[in-house]
N, C-alpha and C. Protein backbone atom coordinates (compact mmCIF):
# COMPACT_ATOMS: atom_id res chain seq x y z
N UNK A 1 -12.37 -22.12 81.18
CA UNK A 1 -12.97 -20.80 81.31
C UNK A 1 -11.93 -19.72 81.07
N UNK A 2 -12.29 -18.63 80.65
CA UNK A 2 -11.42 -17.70 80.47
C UNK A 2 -11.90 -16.28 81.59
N UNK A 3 -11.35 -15.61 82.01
CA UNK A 3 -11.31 -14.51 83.01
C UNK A 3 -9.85 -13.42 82.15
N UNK A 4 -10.19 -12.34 81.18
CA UNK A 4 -9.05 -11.72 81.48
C UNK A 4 -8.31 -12.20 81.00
N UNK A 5 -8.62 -12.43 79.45
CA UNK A 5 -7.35 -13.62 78.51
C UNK A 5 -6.81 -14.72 79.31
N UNK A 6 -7.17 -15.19 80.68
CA UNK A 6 -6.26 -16.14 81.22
C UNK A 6 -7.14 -17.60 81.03
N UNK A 7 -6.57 -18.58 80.76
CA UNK A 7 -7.60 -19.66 80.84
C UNK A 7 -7.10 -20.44 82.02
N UNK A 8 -8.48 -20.40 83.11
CA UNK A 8 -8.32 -20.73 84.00
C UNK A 8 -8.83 -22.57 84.23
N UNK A 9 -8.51 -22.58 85.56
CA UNK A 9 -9.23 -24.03 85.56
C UNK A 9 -10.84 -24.27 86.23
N UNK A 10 -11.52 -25.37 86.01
CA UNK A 10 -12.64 -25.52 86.83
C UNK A 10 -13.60 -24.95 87.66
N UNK A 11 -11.93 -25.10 88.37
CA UNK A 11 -12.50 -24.66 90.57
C UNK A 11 -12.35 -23.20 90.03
N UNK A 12 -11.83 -22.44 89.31
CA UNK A 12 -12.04 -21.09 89.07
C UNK A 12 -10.49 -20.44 89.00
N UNK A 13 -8.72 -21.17 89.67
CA UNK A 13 -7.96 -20.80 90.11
C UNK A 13 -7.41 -20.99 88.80
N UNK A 14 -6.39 -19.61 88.80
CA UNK A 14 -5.39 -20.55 87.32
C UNK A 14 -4.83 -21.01 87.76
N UNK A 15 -4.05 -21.87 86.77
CA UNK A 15 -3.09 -22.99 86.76
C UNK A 15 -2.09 -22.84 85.72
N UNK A 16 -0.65 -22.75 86.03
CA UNK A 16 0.79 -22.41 85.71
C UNK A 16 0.67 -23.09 84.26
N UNK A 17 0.01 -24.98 84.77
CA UNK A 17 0.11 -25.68 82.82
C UNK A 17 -0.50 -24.89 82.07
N UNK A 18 -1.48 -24.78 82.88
CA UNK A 18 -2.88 -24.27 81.35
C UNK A 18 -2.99 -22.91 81.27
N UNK A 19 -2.07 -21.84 81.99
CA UNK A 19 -2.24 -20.28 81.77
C UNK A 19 -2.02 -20.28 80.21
N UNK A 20 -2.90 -19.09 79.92
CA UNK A 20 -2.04 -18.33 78.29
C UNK A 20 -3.11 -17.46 78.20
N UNK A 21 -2.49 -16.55 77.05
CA UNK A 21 -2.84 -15.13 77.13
C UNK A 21 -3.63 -15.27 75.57
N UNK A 22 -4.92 -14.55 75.43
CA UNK A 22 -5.20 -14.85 74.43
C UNK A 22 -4.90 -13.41 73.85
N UNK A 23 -5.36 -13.08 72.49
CA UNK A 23 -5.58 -11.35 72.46
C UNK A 23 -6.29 -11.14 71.49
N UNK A 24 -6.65 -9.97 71.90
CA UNK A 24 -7.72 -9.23 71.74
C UNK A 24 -7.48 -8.44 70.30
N UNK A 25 -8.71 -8.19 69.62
CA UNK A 25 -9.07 -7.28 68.40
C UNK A 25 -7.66 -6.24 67.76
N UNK A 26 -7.73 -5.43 68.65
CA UNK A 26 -6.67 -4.32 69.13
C UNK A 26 -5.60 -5.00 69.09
N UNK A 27 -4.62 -5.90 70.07
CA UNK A 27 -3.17 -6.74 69.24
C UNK A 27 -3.07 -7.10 68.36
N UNK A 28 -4.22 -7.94 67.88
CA UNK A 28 -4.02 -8.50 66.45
C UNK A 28 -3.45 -7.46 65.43
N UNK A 29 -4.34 -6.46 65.64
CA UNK A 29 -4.37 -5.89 64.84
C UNK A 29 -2.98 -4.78 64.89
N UNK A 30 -2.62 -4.55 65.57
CA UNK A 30 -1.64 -3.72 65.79
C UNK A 30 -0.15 -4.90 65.18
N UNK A 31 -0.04 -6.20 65.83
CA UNK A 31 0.77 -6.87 65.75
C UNK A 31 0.87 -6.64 63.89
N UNK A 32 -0.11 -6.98 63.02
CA UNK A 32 -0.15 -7.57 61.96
C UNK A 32 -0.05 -5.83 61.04
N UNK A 33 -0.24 -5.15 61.52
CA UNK A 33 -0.31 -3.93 60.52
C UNK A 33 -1.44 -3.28 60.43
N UNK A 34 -2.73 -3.85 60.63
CA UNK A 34 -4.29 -3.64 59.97
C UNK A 34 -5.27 -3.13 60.97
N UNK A 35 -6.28 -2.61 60.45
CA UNK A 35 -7.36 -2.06 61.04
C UNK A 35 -8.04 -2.95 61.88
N UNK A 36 -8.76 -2.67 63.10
CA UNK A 36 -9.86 -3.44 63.59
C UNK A 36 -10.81 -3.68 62.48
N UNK A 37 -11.18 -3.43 61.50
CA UNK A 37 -12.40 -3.37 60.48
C UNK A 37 -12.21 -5.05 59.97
N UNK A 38 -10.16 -4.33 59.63
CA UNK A 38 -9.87 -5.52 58.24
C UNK A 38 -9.73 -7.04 59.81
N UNK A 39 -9.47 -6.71 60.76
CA UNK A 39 -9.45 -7.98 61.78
C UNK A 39 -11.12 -8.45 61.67
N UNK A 40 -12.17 -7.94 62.03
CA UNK A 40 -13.33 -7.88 62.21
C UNK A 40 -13.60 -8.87 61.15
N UNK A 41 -13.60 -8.56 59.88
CA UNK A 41 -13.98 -8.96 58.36
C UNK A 41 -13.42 -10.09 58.52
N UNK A 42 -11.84 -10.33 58.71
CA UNK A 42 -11.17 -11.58 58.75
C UNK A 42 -11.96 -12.51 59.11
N UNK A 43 -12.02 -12.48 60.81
CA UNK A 43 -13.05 -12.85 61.47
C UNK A 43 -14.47 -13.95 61.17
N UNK A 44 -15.12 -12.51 60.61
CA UNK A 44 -16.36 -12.96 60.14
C UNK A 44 -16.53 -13.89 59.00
N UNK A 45 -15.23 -13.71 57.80
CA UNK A 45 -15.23 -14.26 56.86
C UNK A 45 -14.77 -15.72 56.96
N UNK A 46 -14.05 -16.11 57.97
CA UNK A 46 -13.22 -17.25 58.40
C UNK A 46 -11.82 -17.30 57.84
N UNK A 47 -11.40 -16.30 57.95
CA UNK A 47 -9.71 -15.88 56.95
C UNK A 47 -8.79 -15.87 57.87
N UNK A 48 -9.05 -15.92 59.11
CA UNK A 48 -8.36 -15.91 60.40
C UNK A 48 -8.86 -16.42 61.61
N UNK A 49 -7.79 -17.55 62.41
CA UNK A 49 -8.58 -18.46 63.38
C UNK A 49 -8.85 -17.54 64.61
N UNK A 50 -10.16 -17.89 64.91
CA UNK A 50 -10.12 -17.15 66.23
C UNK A 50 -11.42 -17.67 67.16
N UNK A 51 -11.70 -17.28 68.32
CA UNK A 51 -12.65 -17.86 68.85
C UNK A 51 -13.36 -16.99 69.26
N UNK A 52 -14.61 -17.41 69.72
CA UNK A 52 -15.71 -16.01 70.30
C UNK A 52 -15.90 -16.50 71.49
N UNK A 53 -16.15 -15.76 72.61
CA UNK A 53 -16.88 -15.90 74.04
C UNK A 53 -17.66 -14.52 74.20
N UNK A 54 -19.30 -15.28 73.85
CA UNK A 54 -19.90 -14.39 73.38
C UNK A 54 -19.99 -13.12 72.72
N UNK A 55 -20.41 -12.39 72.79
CA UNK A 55 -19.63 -11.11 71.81
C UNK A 55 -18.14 -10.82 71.70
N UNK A 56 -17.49 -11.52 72.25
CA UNK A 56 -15.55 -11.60 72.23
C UNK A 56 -15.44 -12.33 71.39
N UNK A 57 -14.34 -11.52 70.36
CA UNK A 57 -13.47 -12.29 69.53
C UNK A 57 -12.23 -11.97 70.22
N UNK A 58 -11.56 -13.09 70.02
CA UNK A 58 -10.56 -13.76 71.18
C UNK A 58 -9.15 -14.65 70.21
N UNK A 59 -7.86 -14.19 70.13
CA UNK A 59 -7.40 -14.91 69.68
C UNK A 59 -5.70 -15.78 69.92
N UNK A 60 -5.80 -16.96 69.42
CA UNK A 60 -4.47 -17.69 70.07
C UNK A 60 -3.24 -17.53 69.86
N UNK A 61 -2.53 -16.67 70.31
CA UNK A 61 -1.20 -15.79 69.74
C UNK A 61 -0.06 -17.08 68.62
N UNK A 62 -0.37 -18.38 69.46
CA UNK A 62 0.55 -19.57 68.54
C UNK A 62 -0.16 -19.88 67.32
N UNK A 63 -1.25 -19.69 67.45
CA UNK A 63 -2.47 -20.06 66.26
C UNK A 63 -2.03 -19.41 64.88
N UNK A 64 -2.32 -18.00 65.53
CA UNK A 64 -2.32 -16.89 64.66
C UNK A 64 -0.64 -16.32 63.90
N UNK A 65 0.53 -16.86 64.47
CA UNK A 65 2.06 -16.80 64.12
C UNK A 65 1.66 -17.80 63.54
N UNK A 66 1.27 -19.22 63.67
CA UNK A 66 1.08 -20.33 62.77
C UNK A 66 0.49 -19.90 61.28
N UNK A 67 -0.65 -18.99 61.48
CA UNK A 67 -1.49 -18.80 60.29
C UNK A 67 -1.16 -17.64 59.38
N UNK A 68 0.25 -16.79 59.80
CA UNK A 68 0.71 -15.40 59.37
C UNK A 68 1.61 -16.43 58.74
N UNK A 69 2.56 -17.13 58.90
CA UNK A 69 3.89 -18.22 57.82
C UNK A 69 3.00 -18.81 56.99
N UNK A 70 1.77 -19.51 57.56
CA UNK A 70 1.48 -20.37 56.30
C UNK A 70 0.82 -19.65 55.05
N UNK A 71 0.94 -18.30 54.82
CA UNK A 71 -0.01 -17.29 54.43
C UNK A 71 1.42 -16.74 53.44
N UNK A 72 2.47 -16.70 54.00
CA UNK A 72 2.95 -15.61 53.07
C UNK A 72 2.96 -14.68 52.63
N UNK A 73 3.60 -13.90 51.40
CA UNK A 73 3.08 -12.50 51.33
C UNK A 73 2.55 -12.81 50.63
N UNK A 74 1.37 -11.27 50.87
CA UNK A 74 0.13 -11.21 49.54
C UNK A 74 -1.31 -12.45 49.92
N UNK A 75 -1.13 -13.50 50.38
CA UNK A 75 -2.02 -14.49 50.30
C UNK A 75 -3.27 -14.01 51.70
N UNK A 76 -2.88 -13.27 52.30
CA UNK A 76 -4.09 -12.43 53.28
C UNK A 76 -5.54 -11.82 52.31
């Protein structure tokens, strides 16, 4: 479950193994240079990994450094 980018456990408590921070629309987008629009589109198009919890798009900060190297320049 997630609460607050944190992924928690079960019983509801986090837990130290399994904490991590996911982020949101707004980091991505700030991190990478680009608009919420061009994150959004990414998104929708499947050009960038990310997950939804329900209307949240939600994303895995190791995922997404993974998917910015294998990309290179220009290949976005």
């Amino acid at each position: 479950m997630l609460r607050g980018g944190t992924v928690l456990s079960p019983e509801g408590g986090s837990t130290m193994s399994m904490e991590k921070k996911f982020l949101n629309v707004d980091e991505v987008a700030a991190c990478l240079g680009v608009s919420r629009t061009t994150i959004y589109w990414w998104a929708e198009t499947g050009k960038i990994p990310h997950s939804k919890l329900g209307k949240l798009v939600r994303f895995d900060p190791d995922v997404v450094a993974s998917w910015v190297k294998s990309k290179g320049r220009g290949d976005v």
